[in-house]
C-alpha atoms as a PDB file:
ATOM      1  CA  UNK A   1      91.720  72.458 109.195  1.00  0.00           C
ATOM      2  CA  UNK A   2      90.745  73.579 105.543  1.00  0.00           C
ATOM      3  CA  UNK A   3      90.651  70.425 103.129  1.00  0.00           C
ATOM      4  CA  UNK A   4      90.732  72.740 100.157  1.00  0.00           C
ATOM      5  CA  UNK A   5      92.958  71.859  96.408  1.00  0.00           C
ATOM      6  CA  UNK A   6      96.342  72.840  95.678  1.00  0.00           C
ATOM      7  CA  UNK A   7      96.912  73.032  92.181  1.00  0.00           C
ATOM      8  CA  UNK A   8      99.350  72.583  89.288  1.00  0.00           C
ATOM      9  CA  UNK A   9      99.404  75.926  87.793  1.00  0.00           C
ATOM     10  CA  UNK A  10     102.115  78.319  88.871  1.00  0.00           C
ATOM     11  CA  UNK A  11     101.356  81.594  87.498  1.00  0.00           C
ATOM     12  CA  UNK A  12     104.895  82.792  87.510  1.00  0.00           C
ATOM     13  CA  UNK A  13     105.902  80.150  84.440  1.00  0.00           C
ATOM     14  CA  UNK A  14     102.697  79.180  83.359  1.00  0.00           C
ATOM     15  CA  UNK A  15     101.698  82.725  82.169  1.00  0.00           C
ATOM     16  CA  UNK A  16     102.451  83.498  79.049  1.00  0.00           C
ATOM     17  CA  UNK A  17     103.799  86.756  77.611  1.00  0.00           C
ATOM     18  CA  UNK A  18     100.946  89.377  78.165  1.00  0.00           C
ATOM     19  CA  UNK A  19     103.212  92.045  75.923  1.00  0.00           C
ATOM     20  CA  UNK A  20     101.210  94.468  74.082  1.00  0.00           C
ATOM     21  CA  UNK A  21      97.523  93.509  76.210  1.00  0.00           C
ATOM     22  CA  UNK A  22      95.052  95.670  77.834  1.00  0.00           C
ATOM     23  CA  UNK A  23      93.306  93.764  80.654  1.00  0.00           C
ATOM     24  CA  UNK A  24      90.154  95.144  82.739  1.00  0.00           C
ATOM     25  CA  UNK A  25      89.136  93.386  86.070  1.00  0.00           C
ATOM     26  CA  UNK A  26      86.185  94.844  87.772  1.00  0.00           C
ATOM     27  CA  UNK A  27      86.207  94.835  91.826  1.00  0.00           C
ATOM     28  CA  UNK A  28      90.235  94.495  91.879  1.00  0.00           C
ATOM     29  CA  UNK A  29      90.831  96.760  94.967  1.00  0.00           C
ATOM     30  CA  UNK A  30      90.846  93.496  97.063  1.00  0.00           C
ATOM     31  CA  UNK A  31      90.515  89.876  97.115  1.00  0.00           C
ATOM     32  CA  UNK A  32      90.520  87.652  93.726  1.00  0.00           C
ATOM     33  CA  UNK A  33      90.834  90.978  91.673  1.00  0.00           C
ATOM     34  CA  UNK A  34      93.668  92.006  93.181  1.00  0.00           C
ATOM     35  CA  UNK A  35      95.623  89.249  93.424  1.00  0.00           C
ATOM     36  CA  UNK A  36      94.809  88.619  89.443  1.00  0.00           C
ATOM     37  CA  UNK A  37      95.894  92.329  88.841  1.00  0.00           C
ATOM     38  CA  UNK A  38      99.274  91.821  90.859  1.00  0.00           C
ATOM     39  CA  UNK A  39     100.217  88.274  89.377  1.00  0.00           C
ATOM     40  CA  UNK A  40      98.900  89.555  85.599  1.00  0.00           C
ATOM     41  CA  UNK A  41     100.782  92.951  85.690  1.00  0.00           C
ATOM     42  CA  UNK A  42     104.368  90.565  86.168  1.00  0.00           C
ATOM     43  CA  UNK A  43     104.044  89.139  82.591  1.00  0.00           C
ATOM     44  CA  UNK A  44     104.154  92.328  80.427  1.00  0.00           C
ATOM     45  CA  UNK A  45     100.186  93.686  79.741  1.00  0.00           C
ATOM     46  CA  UNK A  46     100.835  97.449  78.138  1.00  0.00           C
ATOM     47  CA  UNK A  47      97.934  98.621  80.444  1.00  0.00           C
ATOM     48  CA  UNK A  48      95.407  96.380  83.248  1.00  0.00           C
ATOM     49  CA  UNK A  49      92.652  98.513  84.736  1.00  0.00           C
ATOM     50  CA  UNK A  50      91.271  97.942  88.108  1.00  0.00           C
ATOM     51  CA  UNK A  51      87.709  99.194  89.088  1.00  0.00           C
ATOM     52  CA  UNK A  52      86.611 100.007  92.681  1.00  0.00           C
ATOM     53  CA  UNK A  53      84.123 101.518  94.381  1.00  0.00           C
ATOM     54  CA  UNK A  54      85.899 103.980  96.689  1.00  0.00           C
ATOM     55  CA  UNK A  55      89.082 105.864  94.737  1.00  0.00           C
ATOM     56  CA  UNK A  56      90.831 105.488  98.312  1.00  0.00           C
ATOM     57  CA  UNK A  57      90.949 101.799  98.019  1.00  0.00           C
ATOM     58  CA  UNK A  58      91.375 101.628  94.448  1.00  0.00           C
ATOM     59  CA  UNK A  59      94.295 103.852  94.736  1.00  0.00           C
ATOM     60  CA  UNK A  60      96.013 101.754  97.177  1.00  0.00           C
ATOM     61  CA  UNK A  61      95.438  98.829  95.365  1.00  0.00           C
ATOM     62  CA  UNK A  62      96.655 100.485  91.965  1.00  0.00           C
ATOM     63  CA  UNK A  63     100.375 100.942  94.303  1.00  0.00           C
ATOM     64  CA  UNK A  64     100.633  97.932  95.538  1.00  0.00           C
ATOM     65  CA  UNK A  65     100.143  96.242  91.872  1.00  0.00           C
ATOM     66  CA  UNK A  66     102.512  98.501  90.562  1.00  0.00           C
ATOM     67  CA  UNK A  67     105.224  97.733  93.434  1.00  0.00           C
ATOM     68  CA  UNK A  68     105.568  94.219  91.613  1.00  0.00           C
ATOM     69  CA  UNK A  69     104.538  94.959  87.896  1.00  0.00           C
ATOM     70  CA  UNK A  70     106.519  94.363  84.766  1.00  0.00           C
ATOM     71  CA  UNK A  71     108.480  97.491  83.657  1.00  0.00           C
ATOM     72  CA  UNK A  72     106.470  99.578  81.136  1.00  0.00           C
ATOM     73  CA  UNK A  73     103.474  98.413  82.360  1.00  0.00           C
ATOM     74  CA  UNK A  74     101.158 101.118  83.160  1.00  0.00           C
ATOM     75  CA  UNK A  75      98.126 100.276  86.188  1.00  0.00           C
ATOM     76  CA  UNK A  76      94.939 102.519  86.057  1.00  0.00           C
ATOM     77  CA  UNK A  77      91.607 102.651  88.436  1.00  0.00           C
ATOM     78  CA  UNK A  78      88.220 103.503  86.682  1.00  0.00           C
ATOM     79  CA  UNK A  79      85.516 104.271  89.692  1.00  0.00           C
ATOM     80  CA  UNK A  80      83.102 102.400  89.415  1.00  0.00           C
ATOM     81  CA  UNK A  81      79.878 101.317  91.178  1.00  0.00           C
ATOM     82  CA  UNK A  82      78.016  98.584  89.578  1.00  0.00           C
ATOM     83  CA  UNK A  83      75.002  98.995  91.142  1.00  0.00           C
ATOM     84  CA  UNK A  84      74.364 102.420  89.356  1.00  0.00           C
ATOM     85  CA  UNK A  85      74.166 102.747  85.648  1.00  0.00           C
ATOM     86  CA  UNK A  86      75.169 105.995  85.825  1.00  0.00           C
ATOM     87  CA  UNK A  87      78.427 104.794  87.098  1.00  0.00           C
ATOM     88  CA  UNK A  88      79.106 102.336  84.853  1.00  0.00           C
ATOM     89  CA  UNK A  89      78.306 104.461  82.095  1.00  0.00           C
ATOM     90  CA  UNK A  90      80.724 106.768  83.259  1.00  0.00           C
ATOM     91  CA  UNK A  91      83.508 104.251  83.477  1.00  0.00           C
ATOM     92  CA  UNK A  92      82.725 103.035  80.161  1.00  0.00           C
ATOM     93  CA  UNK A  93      82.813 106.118  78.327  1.00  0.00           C
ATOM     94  CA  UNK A  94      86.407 106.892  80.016  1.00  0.00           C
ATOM     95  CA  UNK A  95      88.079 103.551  79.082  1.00  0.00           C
ATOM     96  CA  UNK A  96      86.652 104.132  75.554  1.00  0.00           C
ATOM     97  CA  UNK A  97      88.140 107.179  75.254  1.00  0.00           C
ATOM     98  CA  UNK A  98      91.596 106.277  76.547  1.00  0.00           C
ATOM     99  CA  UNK A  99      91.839 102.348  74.890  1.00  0.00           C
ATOM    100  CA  UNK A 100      91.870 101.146  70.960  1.00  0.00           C
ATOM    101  CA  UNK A 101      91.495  97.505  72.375  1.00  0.00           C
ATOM    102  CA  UNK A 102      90.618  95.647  75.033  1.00  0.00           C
ATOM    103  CA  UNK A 103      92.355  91.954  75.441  1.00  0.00           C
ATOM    104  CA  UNK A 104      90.791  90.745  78.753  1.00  0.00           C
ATOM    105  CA  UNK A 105      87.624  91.714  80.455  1.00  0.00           C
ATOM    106  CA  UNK A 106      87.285  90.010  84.105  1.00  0.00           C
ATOM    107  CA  UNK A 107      84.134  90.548  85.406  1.00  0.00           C
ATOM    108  CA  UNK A 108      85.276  89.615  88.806  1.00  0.00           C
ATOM    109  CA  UNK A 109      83.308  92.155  91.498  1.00  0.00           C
ATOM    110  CA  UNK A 110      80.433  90.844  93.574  1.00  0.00           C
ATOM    111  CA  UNK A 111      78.756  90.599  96.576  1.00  0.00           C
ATOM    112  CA  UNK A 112      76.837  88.168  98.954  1.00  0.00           C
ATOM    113  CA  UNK A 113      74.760  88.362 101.686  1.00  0.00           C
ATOM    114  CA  UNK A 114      73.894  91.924 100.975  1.00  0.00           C
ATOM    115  CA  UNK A 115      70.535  93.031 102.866  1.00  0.00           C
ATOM    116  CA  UNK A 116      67.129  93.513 100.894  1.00  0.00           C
ATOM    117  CA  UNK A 117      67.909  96.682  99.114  1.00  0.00           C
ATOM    118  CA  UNK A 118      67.378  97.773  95.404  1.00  0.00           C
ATOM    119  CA  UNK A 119      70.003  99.385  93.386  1.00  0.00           C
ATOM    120  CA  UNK A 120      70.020 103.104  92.415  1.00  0.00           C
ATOM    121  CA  UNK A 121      68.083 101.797  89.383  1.00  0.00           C
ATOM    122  CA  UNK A 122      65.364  99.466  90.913  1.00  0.00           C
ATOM    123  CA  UNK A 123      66.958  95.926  91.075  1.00  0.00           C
ATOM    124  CA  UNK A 124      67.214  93.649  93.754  1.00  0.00           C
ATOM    125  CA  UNK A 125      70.989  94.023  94.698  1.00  0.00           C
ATOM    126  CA  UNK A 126      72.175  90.871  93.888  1.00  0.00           C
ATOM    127  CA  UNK A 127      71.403  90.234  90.807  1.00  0.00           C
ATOM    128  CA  UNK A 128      71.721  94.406  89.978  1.00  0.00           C
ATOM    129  CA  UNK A 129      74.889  93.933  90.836  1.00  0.00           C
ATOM    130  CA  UNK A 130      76.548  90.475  89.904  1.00  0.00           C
ATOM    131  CA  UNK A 131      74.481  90.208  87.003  1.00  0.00           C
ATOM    132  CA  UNK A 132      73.332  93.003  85.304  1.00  0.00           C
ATOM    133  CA  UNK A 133      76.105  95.715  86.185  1.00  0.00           C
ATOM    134  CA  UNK A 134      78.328  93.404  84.491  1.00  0.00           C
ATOM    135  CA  UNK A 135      75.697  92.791  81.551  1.00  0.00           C
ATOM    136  CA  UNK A 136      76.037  96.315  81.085  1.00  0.00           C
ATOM    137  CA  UNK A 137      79.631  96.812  81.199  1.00  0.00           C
ATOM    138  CA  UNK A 138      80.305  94.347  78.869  1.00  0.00           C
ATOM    139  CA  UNK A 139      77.587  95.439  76.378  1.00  0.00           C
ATOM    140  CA  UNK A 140      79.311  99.116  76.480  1.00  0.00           C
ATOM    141  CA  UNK A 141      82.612  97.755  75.760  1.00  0.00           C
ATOM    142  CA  UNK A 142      81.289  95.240  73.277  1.00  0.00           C
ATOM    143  CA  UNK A 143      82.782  97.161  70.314  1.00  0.00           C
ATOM    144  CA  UNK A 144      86.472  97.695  71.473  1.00  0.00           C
ATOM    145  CA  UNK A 145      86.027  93.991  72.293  1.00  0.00           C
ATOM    146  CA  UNK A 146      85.016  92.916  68.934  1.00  0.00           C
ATOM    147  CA  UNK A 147      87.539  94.415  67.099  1.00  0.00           C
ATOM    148  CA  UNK A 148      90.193  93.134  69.445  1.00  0.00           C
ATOM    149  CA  UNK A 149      91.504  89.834  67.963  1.00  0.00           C
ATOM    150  CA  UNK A 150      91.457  87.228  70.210  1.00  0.00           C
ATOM    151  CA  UNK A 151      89.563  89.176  73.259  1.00  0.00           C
ATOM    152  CA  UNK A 152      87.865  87.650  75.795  1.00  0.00           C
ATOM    153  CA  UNK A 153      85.508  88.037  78.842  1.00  0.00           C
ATOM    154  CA  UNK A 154      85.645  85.831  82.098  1.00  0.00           C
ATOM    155  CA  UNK A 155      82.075  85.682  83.900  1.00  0.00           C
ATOM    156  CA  UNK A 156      82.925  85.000  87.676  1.00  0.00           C
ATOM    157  CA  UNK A 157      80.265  82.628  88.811  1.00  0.00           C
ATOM    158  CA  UNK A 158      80.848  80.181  92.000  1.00  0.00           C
ATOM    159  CA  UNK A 159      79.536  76.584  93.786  1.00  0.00           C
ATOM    160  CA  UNK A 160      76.557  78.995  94.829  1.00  0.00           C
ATOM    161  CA  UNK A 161      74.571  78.768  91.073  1.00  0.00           C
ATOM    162  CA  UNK A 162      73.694  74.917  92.252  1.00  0.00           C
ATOM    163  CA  UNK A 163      71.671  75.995  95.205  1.00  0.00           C
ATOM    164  CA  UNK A 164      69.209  77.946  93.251  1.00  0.00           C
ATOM    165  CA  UNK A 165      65.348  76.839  93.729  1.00  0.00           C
ATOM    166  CA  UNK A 166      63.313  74.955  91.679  1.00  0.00           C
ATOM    167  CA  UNK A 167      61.815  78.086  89.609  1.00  0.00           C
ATOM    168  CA  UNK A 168      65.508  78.975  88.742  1.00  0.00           C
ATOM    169  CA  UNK A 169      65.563  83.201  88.420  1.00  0.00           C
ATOM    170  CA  UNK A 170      62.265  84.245  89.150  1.00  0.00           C
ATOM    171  CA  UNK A 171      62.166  87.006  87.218  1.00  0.00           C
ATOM    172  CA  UNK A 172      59.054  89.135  88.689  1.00  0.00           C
ATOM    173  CA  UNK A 173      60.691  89.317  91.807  1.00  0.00           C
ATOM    174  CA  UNK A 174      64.190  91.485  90.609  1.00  0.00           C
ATOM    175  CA  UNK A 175      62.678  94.604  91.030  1.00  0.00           C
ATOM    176  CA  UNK A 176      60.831  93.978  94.657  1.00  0.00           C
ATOM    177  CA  UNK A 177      62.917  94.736  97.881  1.00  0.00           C
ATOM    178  CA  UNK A 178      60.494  92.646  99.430  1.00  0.00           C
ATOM    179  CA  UNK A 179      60.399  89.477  98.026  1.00  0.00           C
ATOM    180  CA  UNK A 180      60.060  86.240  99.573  1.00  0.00           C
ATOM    181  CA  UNK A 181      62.951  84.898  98.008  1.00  0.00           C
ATOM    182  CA  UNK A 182      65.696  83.978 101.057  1.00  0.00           C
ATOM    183  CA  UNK A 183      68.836  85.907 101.196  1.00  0.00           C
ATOM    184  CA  UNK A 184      70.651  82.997 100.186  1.00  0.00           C
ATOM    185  CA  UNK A 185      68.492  82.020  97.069  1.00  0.00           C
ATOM    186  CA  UNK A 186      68.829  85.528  95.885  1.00  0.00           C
ATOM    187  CA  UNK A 187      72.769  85.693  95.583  1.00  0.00           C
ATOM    188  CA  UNK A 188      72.413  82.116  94.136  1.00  0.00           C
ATOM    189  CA  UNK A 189      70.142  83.270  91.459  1.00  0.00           C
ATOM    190  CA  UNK A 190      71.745  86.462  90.758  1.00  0.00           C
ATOM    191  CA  UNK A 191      75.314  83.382  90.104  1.00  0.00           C
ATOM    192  CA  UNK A 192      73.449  81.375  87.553  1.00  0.00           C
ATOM    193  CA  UNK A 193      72.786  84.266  85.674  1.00  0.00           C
ATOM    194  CA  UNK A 194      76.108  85.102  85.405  1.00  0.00           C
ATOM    195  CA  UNK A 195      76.986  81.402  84.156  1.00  0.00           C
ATOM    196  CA  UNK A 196      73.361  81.522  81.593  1.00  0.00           C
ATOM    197  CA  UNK A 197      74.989  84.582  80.364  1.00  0.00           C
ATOM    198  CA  UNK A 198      78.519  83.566  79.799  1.00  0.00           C
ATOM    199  CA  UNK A 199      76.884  80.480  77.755  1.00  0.00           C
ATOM    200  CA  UNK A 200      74.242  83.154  76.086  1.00  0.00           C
ATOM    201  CA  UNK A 201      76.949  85.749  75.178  1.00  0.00           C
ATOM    202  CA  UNK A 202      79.366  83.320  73.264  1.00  0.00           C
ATOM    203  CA  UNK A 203      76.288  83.109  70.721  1.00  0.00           C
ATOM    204  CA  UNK A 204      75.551  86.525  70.664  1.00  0.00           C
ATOM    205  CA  UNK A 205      79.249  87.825  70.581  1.00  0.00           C
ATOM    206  CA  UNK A 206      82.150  87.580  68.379  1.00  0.00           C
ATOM    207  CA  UNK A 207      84.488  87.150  71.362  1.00  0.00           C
ATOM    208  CA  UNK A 208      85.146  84.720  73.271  1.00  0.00           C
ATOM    209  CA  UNK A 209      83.150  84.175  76.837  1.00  0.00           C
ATOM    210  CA  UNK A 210      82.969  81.631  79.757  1.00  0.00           C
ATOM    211  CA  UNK A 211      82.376  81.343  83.156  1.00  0.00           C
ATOM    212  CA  UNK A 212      84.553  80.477  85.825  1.00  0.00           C
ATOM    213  CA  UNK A 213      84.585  79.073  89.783  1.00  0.00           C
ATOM    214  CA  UNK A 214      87.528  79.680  91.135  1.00  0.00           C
ATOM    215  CA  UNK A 215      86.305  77.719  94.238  1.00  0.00           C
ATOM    216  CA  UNK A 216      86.192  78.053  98.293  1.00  0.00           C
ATOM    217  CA  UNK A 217      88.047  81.455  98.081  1.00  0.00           C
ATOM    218  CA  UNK A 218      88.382  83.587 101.654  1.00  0.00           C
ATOM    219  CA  UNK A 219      87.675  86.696 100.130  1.00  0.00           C
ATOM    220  CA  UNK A 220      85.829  89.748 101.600  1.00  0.00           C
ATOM    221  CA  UNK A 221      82.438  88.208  99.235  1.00  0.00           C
ATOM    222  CA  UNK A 222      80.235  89.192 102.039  1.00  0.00           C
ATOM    223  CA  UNK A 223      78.437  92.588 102.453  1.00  0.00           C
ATOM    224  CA  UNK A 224      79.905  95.078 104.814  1.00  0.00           C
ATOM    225  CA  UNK A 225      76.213  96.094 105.290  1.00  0.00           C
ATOM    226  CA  UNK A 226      73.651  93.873 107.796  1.00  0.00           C
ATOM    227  CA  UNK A 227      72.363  90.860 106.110  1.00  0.00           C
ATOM    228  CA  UNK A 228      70.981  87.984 107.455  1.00  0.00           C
ATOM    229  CA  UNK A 229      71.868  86.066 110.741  1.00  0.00           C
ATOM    230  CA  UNK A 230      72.504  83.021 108.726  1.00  0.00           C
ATOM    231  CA  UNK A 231      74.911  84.468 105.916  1.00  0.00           C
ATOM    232  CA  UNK A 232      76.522  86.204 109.366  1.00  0.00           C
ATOM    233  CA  UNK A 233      76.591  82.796 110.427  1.00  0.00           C
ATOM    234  CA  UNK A 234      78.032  81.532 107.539  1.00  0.00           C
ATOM    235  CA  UNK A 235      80.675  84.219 107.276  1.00  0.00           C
ATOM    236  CA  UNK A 236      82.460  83.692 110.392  1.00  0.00           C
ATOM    237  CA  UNK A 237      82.094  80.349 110.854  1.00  0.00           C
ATOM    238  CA  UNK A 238      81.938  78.312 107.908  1.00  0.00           C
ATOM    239  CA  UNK A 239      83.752  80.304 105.539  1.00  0.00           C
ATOM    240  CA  UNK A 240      87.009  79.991 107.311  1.00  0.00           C
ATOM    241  CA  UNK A 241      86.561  76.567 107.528  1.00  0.00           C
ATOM    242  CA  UNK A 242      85.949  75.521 104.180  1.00  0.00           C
ATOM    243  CA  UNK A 243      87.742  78.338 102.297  1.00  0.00           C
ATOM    244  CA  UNK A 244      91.353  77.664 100.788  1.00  0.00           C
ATOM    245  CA  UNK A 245      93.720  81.200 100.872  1.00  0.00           C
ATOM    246  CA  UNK A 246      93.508  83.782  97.731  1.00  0.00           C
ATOM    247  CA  UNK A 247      97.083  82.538  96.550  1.00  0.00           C
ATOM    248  CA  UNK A 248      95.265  79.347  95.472  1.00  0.00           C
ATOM    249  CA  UNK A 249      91.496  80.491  94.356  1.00  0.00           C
ATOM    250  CA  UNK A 250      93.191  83.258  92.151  1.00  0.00           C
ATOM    251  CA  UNK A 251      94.916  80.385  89.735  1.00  0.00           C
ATOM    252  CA  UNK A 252      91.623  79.883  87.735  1.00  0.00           C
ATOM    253  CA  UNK A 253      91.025  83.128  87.019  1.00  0.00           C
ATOM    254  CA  UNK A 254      94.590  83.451  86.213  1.00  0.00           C
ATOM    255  CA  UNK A 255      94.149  80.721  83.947  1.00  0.00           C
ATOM    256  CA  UNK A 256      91.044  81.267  82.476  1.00  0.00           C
ATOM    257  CA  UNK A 257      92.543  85.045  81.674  1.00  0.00           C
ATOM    258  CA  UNK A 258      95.716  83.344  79.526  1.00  0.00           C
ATOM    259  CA  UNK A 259      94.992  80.129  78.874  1.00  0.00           C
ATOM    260  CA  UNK A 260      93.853  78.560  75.498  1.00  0.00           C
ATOM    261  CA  UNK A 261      89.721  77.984  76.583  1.00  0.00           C
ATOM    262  CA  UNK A 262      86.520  77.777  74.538  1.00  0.00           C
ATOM    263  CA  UNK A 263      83.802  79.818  74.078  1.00  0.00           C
ATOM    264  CA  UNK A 264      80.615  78.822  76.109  1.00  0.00           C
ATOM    265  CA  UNK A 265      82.361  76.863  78.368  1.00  0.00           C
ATOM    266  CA  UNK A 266      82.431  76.424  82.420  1.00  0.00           C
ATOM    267  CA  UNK A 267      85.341  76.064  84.052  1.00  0.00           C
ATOM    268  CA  UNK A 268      86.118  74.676  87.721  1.00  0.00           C
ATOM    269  CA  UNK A 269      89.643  74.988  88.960  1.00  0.00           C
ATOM    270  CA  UNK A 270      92.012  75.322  87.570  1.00  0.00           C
ATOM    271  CA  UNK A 271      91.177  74.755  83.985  1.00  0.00           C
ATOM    272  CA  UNK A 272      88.559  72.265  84.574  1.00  0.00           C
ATOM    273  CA  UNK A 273      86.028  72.128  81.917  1.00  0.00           C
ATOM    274  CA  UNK A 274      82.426  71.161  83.895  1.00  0.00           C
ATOM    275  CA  UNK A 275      79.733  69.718  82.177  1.00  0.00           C
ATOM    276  CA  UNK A 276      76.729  71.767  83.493  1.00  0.00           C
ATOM    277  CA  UNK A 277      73.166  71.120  82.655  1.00  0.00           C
ATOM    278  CA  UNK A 278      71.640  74.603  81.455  1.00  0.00           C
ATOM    279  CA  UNK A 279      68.078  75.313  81.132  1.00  0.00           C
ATOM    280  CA  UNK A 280      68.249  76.302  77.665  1.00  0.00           C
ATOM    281  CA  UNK A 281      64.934  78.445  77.640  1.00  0.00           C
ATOM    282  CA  UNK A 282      65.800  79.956  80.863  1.00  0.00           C
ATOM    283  CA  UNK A 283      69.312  81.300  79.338  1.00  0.00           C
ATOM    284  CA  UNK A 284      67.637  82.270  76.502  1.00  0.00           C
ATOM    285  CA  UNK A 285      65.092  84.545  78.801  1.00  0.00           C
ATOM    286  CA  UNK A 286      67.842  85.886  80.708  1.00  0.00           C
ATOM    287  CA  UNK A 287      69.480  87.348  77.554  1.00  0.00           C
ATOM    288  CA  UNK A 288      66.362  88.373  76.081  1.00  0.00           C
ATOM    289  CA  UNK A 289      65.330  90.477  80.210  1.00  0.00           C
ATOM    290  CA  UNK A 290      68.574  91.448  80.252  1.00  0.00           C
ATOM    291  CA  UNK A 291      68.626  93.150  76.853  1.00  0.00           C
ATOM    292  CA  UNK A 292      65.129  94.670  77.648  1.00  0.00           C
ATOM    293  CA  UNK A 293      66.394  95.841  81.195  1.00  0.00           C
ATOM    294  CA  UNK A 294      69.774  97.566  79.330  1.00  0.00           C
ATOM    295  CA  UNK A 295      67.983  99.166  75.686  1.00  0.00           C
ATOM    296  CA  UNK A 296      67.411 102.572  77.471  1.00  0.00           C
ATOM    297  CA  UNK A 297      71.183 102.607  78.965  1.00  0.00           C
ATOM    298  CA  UNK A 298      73.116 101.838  75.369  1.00  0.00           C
ATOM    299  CA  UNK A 299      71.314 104.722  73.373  1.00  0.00           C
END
């Protein structure tokens, strides 16, 4: 029997007023994303785009958030891959062309216990994907974001970050297929970036960012492709175990999306601000590869 939270927040009165909002939530065709899409689209937003891979899914998803949504509230999918620059550029360029603002950016797709594959443009697929898809994203949509008042970004991190190994990222192994870095450390790394950044970005940006957990989630995380025995393991055994449902994990990114929150921070659920000990020169190089990795893809 699962011994996981229940919490105080109930999104139906504890969301405020989203009236006049555009919201963005990468990876919403299932899971956390779609649940925050469905519950989000009740309170009013003028406009919440959900990303997906494959326009089937993200279609279906896009009707079933509408089926509950406020009236007036329109619910768009951008296709988008974050393993492939190209893609993201391509999603980018669209929402910039249809949106003036952008309220809420939820950088909410991942994966775990993907096999050892690069992306399309040479990065171990963890961290291509958690981390630096997102990286890019947000640095194309940095200037709708910074002359939205009040916008903010949500990194999705999880428990996963603490399990890292002692050299933290080990950054001359992200573009190697064949590292010796275990399957496990590799999604781990690829979650602490996503927390350095959120810390990193609220210096860099004029909006606000932070990182969230939303906790022991059953979600479809995992890789549809072959992994590992152990992450197998993992998936069908522990996971169902340990996880609470999505009704519950989705509250902290439901509150970290409306809630009053400050910049920088780390946030368990719901609302929980964690004191986290950050490796401040590690952060620092994160930002600084990261920028190096992106300068040919923001030109």
């Amino acid at each position: 029997m699962s011994d996981h939270k229940t919490y105080s927040f109930e999104p139906a009165k504890d969301i405020p007023s989203l009236t006049g909002k555009v919201i963005l939530i990468t990876g919403a065709n299932t899971g956390l994303g779609k649940a925050t899409a469905i519950e989000l689209a009740k309170h009013s937003p003028a406009q919440i785009y959900i990303t997906a891979r494959d326009p089937a899914k993200g279609n279906a998803a896009i009707e079933e958030v509408k089926s509950t949504a406020s009236e007036g509230t329109k619910v768009s999918l951008l296709e988008l891959d974050l393993s492939s620059f190209e893609s993201i550029k391509s999603a980018a360029k669209k929402f910039l062309e249809r949106e003036e603002r952008l309220d809420v950016l939820l950088l909410n797709a991942g994966i775990m216990g993907a096999p050892p594959v690069l992306t399309k443009d040479g990065y171990e697929m963890h961290m291509g994907t958690n981390h630096l898809g997102h990286a890019l994203i947000l640095k194309l949509l940095s200037p709708v974001l910074d002359k939205t008042s009040g916008a903010r970004v949500v990194h999705l991190t999880s428990a996963g970050f603490r399990h890292v190994g002692p050299s933290g990222i080990e950054f001359s192994t992200l573009r190697s297929a064949t590292s010796q870095t275990p399957l496990p450390l590799r999604y781990a790394q690829s979650k602490l970036a996503c927390l350095l950044y959120a810390r990193e970005a609220a210096k860099h940006c004029t909006f606000t960012n932070i990182a969230i957990n939303p906790g022991e989630v059953k979600t479809e995380l995992f890789s549809r492709e072959a992994g590992d025995e152990m992450m197998k393991h993992l998936q069908e055994n522990a996971v169902p175990k340990m996880a609470g449902p999505v009704e519950e994990g989705v509250k902290n990114h439901l509150w970290a999306a409306t809630a009053e929150v400050e910049s920088g921070e780390f946030y368990e659920p719901v609302g929980v601000k964690e004191s986290v000990e950050v490796d401040e020169e590690m952060a620092r190089n994160l930002w600084d590869w990261t920028q190096e990795q992106l300068k040919d893809q923001t030109q």
